[in-house]
N, C-alpha and C. Protein backbone atom coordinates (compact mmCIF):
# COMPACT_ATOMS: atom_id res chain seq x y z
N UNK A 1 130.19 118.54 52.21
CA UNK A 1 130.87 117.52 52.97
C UNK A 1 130.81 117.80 54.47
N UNK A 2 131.00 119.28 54.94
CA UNK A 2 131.01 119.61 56.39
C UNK A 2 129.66 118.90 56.30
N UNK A 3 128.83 119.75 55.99
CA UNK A 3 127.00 119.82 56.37
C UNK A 3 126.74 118.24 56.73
N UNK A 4 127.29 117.67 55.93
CA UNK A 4 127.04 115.80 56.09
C UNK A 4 127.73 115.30 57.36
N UNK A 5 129.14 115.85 57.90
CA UNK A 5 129.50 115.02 58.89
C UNK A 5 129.00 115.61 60.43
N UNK A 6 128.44 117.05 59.87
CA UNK A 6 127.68 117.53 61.48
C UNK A 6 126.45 117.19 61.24
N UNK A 7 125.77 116.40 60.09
CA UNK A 7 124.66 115.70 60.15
C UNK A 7 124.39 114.60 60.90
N UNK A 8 124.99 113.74 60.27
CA UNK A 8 125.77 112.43 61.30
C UNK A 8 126.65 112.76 62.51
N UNK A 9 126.70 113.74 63.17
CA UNK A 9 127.73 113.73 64.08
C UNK A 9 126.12 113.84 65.21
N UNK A 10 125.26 114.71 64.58
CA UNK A 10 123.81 115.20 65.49
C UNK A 10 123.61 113.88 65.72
N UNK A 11 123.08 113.23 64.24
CA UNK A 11 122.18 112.12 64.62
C UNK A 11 122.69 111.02 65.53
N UNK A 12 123.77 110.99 65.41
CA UNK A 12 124.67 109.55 66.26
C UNK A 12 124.63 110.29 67.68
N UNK A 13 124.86 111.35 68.13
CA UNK A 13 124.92 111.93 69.53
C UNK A 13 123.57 111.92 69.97
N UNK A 14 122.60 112.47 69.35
CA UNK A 14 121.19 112.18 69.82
C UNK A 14 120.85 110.46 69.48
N UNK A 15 121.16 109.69 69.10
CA UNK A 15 120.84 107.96 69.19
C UNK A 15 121.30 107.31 70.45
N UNK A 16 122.48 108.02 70.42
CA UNK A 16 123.19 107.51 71.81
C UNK A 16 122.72 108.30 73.14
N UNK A 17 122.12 109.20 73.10
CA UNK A 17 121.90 109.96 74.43
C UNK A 17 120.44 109.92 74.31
N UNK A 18 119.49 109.31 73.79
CA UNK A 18 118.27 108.63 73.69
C UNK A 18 118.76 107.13 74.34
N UNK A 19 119.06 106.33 73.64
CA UNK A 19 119.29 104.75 73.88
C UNK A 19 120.17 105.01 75.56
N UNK A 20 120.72 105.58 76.02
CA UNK A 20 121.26 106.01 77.52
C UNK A 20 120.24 106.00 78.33
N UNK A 21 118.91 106.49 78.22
CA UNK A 21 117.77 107.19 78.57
C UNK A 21 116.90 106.29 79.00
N UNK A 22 116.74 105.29 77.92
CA UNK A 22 115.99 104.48 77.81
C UNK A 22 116.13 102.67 78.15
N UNK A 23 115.64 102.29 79.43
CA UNK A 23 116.39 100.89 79.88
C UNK A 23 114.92 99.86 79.02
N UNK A 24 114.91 99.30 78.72
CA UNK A 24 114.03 98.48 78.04
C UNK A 24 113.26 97.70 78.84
N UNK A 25 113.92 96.90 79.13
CA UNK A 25 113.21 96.04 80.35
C UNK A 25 114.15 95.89 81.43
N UNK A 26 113.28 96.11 82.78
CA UNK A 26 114.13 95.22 83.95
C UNK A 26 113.53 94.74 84.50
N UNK A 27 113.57 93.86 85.40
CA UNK A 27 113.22 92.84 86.23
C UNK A 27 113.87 93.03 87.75
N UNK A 28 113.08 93.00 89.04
CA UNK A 28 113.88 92.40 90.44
C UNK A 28 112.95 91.96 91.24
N UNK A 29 113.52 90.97 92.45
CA UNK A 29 113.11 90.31 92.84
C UNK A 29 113.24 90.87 94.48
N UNK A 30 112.16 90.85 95.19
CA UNK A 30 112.58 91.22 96.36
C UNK A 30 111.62 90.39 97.55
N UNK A 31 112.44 90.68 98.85
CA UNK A 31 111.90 89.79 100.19
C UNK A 31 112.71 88.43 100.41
N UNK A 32 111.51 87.34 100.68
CA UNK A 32 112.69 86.31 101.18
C UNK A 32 112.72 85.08 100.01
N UNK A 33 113.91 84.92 100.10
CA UNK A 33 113.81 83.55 99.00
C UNK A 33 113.64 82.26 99.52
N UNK A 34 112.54 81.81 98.57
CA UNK A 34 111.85 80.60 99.46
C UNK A 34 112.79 79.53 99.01
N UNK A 35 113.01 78.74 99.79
CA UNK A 35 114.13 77.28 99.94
C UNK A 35 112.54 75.99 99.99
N UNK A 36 112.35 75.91 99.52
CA UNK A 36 111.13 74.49 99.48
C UNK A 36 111.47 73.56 100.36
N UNK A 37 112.98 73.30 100.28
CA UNK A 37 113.47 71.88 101.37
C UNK A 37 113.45 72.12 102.52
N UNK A 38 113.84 73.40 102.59
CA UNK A 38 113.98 74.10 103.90
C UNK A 38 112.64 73.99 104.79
N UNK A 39 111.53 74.52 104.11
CA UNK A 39 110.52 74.88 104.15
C UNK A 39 109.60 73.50 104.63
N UNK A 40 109.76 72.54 103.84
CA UNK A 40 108.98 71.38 103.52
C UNK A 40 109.46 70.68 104.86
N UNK A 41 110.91 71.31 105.43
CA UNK A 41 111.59 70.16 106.40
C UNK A 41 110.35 70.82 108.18
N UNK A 42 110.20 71.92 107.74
CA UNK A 42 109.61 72.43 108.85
C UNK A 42 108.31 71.37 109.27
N UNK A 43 107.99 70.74 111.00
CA UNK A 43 106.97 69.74 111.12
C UNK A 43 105.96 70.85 112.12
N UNK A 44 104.60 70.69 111.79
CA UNK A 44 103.60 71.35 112.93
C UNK A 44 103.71 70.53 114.06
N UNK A 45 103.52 71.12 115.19
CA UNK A 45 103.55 70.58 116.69
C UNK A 45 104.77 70.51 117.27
N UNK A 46 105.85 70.37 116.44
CA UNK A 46 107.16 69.73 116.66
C UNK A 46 107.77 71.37 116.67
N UNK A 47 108.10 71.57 115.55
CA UNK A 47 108.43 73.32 115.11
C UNK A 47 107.51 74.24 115.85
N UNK A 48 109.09 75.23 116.63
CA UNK A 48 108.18 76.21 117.51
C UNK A 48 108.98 77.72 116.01
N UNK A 49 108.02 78.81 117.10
CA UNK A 49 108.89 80.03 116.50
C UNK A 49 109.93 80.46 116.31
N UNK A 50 110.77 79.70 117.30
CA UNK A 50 112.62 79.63 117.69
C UNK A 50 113.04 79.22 116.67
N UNK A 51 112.41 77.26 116.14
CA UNK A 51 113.15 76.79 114.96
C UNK A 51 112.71 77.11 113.88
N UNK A 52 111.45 78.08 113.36
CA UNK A 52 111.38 78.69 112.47
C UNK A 52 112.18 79.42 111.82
N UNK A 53 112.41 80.18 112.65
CA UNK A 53 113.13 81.57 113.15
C UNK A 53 114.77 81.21 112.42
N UNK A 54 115.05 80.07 113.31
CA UNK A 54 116.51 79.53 112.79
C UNK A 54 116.76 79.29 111.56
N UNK A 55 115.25 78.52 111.03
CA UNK A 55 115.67 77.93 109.90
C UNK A 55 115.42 78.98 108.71
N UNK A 56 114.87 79.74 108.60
CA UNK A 56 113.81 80.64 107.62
C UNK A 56 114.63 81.90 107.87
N UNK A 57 114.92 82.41 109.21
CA UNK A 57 115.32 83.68 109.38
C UNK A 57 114.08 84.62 109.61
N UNK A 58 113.85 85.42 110.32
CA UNK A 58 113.18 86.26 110.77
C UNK A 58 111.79 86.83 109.67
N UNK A 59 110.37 87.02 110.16
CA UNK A 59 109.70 87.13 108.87
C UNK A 59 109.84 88.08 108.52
N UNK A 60 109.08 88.80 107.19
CA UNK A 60 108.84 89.65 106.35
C UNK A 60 108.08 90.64 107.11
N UNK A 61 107.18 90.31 107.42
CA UNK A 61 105.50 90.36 108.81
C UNK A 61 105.36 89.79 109.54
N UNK A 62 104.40 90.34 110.72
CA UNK A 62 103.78 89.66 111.26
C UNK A 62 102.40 90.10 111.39
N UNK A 63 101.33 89.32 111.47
CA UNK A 63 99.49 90.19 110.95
C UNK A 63 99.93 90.60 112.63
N UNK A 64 99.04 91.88 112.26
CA UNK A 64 98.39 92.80 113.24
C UNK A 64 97.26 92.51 113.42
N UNK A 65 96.17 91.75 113.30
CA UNK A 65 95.41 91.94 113.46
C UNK A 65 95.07 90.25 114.06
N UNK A 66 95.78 89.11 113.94
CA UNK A 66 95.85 87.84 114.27
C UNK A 66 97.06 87.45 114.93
N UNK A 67 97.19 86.93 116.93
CA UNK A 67 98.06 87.05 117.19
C UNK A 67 98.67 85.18 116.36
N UNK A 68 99.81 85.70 116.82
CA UNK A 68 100.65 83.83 116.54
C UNK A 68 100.79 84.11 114.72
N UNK A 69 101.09 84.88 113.82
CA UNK A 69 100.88 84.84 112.11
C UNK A 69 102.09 84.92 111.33
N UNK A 70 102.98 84.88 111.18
CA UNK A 70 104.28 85.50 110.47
C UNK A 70 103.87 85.11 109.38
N UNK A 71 104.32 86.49 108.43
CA UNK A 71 104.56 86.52 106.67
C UNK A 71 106.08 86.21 106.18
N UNK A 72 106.32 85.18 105.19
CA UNK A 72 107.43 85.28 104.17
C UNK A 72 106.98 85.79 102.90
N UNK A 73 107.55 86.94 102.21
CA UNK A 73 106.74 87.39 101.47
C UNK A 73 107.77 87.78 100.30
N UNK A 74 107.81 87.26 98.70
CA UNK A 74 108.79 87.24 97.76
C UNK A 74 107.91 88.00 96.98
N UNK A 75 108.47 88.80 95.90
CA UNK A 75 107.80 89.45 95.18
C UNK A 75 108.91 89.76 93.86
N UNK A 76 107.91 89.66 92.63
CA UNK A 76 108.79 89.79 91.39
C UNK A 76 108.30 90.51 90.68
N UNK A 77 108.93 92.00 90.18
CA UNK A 77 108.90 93.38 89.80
C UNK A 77 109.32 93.55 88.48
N UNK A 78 108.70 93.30 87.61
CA UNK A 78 108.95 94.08 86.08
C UNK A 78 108.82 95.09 85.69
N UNK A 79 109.76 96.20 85.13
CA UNK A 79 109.89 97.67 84.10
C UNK A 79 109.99 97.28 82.70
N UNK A 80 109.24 97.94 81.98
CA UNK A 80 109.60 98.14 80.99
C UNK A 80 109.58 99.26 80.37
N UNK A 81 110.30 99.81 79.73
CA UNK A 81 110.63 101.13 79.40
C UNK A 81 110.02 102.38 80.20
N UNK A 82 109.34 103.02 80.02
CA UNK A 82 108.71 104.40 80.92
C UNK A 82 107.59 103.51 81.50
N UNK A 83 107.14 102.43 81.74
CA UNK A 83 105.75 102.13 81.80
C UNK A 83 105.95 101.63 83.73
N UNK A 84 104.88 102.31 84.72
CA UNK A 84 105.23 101.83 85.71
C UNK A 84 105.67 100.37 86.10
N UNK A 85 105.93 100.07 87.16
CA UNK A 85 106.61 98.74 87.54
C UNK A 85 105.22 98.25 87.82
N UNK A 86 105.19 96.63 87.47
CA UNK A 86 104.17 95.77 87.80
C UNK A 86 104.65 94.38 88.56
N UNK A 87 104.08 94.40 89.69
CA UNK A 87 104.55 92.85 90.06
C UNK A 87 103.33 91.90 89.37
N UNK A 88 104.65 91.07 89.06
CA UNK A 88 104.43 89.56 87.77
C UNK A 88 104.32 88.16 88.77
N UNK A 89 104.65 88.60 89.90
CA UNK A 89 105.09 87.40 90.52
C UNK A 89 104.86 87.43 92.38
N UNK A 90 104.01 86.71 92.93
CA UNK A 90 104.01 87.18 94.30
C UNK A 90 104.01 85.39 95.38
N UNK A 91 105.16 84.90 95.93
CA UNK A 91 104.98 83.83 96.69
C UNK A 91 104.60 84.79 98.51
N UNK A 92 103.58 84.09 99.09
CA UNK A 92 103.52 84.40 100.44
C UNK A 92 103.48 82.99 101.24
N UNK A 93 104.46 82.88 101.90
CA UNK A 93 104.34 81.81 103.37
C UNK A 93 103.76 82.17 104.12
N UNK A 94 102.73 81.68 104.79
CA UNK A 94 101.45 82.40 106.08
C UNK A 94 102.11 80.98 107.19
N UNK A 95 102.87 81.33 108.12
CA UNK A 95 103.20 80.52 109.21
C UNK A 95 101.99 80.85 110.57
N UNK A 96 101.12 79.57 111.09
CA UNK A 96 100.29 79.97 112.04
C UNK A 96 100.48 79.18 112.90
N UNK A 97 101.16 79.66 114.17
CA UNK A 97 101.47 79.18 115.81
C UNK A 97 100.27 78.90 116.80
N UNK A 98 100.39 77.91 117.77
CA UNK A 98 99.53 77.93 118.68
C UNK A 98 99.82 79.19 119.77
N UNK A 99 98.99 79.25 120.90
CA UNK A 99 99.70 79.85 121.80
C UNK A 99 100.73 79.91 122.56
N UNK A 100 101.28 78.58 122.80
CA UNK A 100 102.45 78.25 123.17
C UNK A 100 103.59 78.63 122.31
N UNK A 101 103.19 78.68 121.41
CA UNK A 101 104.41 79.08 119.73
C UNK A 101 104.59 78.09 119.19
N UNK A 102 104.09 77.04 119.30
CA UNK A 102 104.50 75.99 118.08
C UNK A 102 103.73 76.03 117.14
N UNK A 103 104.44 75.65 116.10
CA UNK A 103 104.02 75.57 114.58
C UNK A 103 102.71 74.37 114.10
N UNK A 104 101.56 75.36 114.14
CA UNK A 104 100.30 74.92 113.64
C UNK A 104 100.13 74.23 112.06
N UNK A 105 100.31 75.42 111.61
CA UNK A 105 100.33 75.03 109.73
C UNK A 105 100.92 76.37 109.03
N UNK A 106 100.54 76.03 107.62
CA UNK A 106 101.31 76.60 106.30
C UNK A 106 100.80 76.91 105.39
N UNK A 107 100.06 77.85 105.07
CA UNK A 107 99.17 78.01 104.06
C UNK A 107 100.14 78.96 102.90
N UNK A 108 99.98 78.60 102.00
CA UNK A 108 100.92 79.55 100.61
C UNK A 108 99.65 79.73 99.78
N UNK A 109 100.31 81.27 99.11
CA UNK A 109 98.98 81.61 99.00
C UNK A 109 100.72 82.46 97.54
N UNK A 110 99.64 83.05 96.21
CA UNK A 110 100.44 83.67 95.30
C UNK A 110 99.56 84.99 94.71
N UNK A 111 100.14 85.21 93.66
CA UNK A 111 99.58 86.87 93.42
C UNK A 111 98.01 86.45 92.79
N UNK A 112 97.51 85.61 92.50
CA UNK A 112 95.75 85.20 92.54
C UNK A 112 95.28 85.31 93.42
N UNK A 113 95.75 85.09 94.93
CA UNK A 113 95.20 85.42 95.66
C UNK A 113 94.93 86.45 96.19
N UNK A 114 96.08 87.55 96.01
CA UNK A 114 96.16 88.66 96.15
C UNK A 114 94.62 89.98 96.34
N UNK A 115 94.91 90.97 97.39
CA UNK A 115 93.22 91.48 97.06
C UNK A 115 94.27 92.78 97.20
N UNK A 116 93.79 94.05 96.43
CA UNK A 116 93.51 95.20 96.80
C UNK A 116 92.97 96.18 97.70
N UNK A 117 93.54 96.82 98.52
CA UNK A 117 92.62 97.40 99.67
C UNK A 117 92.88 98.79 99.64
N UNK A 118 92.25 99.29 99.87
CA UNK A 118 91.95 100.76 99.98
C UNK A 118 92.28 101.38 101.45
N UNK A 119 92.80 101.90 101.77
CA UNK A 119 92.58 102.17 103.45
C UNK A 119 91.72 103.38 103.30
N UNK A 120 91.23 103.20 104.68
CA UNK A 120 90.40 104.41 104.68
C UNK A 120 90.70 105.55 106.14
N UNK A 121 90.57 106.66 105.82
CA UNK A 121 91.21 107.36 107.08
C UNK A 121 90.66 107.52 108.22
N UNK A 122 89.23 107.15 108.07
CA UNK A 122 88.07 107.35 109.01
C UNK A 122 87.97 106.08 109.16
N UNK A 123 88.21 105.23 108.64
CA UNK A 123 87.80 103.21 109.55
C UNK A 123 89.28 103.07 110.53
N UNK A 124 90.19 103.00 108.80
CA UNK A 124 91.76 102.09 109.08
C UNK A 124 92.54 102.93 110.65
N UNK A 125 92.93 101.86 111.78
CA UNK A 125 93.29 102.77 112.40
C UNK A 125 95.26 102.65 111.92
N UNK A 126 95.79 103.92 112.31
CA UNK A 126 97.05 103.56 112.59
C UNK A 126 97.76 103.60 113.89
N UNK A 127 99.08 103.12 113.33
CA UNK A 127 100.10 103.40 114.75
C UNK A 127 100.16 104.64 115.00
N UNK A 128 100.27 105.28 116.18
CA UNK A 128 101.50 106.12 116.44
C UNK A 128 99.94 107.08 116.96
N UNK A 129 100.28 108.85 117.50
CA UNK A 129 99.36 109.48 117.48
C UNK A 129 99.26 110.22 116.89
N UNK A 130 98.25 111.27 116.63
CA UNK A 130 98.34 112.61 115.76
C UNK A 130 98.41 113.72 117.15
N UNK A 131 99.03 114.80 116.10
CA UNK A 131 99.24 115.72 117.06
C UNK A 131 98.56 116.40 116.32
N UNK A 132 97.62 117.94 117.89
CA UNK A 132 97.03 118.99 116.89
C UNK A 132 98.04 119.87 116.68
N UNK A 133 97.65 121.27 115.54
CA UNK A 133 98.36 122.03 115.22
C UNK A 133 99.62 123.06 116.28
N UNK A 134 99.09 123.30 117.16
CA UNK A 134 99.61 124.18 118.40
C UNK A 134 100.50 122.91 118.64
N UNK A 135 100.27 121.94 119.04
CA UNK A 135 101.52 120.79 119.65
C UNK A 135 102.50 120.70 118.96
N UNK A 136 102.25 120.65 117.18
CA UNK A 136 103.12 120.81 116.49
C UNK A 136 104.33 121.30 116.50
N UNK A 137 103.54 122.87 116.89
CA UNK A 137 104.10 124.11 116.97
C UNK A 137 105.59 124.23 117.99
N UNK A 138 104.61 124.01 119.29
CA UNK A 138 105.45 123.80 120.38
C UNK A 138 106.14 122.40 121.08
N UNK A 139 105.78 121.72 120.59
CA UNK A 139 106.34 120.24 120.83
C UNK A 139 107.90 120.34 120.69
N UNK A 140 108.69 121.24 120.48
CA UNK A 140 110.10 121.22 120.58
C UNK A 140 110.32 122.49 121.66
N UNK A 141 109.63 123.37 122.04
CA UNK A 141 110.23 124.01 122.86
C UNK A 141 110.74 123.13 124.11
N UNK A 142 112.19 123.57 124.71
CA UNK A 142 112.80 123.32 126.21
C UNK A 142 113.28 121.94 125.99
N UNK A 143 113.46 120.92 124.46
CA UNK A 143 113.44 119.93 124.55
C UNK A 143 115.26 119.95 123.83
N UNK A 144 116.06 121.22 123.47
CA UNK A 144 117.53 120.83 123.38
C UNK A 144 117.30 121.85 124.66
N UNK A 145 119.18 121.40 124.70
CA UNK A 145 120.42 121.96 125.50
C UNK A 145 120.43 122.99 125.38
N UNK A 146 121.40 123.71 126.31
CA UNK A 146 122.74 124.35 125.70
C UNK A 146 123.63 124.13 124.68
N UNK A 147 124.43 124.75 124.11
CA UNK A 147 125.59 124.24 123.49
C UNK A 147 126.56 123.83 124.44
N UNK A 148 127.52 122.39 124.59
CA UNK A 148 127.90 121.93 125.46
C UNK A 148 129.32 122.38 124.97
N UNK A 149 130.70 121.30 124.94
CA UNK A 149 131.68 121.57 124.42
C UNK A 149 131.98 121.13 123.35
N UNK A 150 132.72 121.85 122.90
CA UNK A 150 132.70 121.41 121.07
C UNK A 150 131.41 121.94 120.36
N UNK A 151 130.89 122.87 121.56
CA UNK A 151 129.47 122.96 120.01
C UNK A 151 128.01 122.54 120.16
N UNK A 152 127.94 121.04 120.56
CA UNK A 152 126.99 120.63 120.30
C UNK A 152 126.17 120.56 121.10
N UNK A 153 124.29 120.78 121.16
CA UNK A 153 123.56 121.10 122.13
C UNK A 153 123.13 119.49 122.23
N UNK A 154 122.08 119.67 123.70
CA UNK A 154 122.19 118.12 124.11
C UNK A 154 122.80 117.71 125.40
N UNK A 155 122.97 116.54 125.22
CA UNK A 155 122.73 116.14 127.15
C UNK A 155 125.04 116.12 126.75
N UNK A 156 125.47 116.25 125.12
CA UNK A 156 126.79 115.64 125.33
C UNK A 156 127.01 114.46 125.46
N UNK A 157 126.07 113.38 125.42
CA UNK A 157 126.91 112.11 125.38
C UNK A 157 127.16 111.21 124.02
């Protein structure tokens, strides 16, 4: 009778601390949520970046590489159990301005359109600079304080 209820006492504690473990499916949604009316109310020539801006709220992006471009960019993320996350779902708004900033056109584009890119370290450039090893090194010397009052090094303010 013991042997049976610390049988069942294992198996129910390991079912439950397995099934804890394990989320089955989830789903989320992230970026901006597209309003269609909102969207549809927007006119080219008429609509600058200001009333974009107002109406839409600030973009997602903007291309680097094309001036005048803002991205709205929604994206929908499925888990299922251990298996990595896959986006199922991709809306992009491509807003394109003249030079002045008014609103040219609207191209929507979804996860078919989508491409894969590779960056490469020797083409792709980035922001910012590299530092060599020695700069590394010394790039913080002479750059704190003293300890001021209370402690803390720095200019204190």
């Amino acid at each position: 009778m013991t042997r049976k209820i610390v049988s069942t006492a294992l198996v129910t504690a390991a079912a439950l601390s397995l099934g804890g473990c394990l989320e089955l499916q989830r789903a989320s949604t992230h970026g901006y949520v597209i309003d269609r009316e909102v969207v549809d109310e927007l006119r080219p020539g008429v609509d600058n970046k200001q009333s974009v801006a107002s109406a839409l709220g600030n973009p997602t992006a903007a291309s680097t590489f094309r001036d005048n471009v803002w991205y709205y960019i929604q994206q929908r993320q499925e888990k299922i159990a251990f298996l990595p996350e896959e986006t199922t779902r991709q809306r992009v708004l491509q807003f394109t301005f003249d030079n002045e900033g008014y609103f040219e056109g609207l191209e929507r584009y979804t996860l078919a359109d989508a491409q894969a890119v590779a960056p490469r370290g020797d083409k792709t450039a980035s922001r910012g600079r590299e530092m060599g090893f020695f700069e590394q090194i010394f790039s913080n010397i002479g750059r704190f304080g003293a300890a001021g009052p209370g402690g803390m090094a720095g200019s204190g303010r």
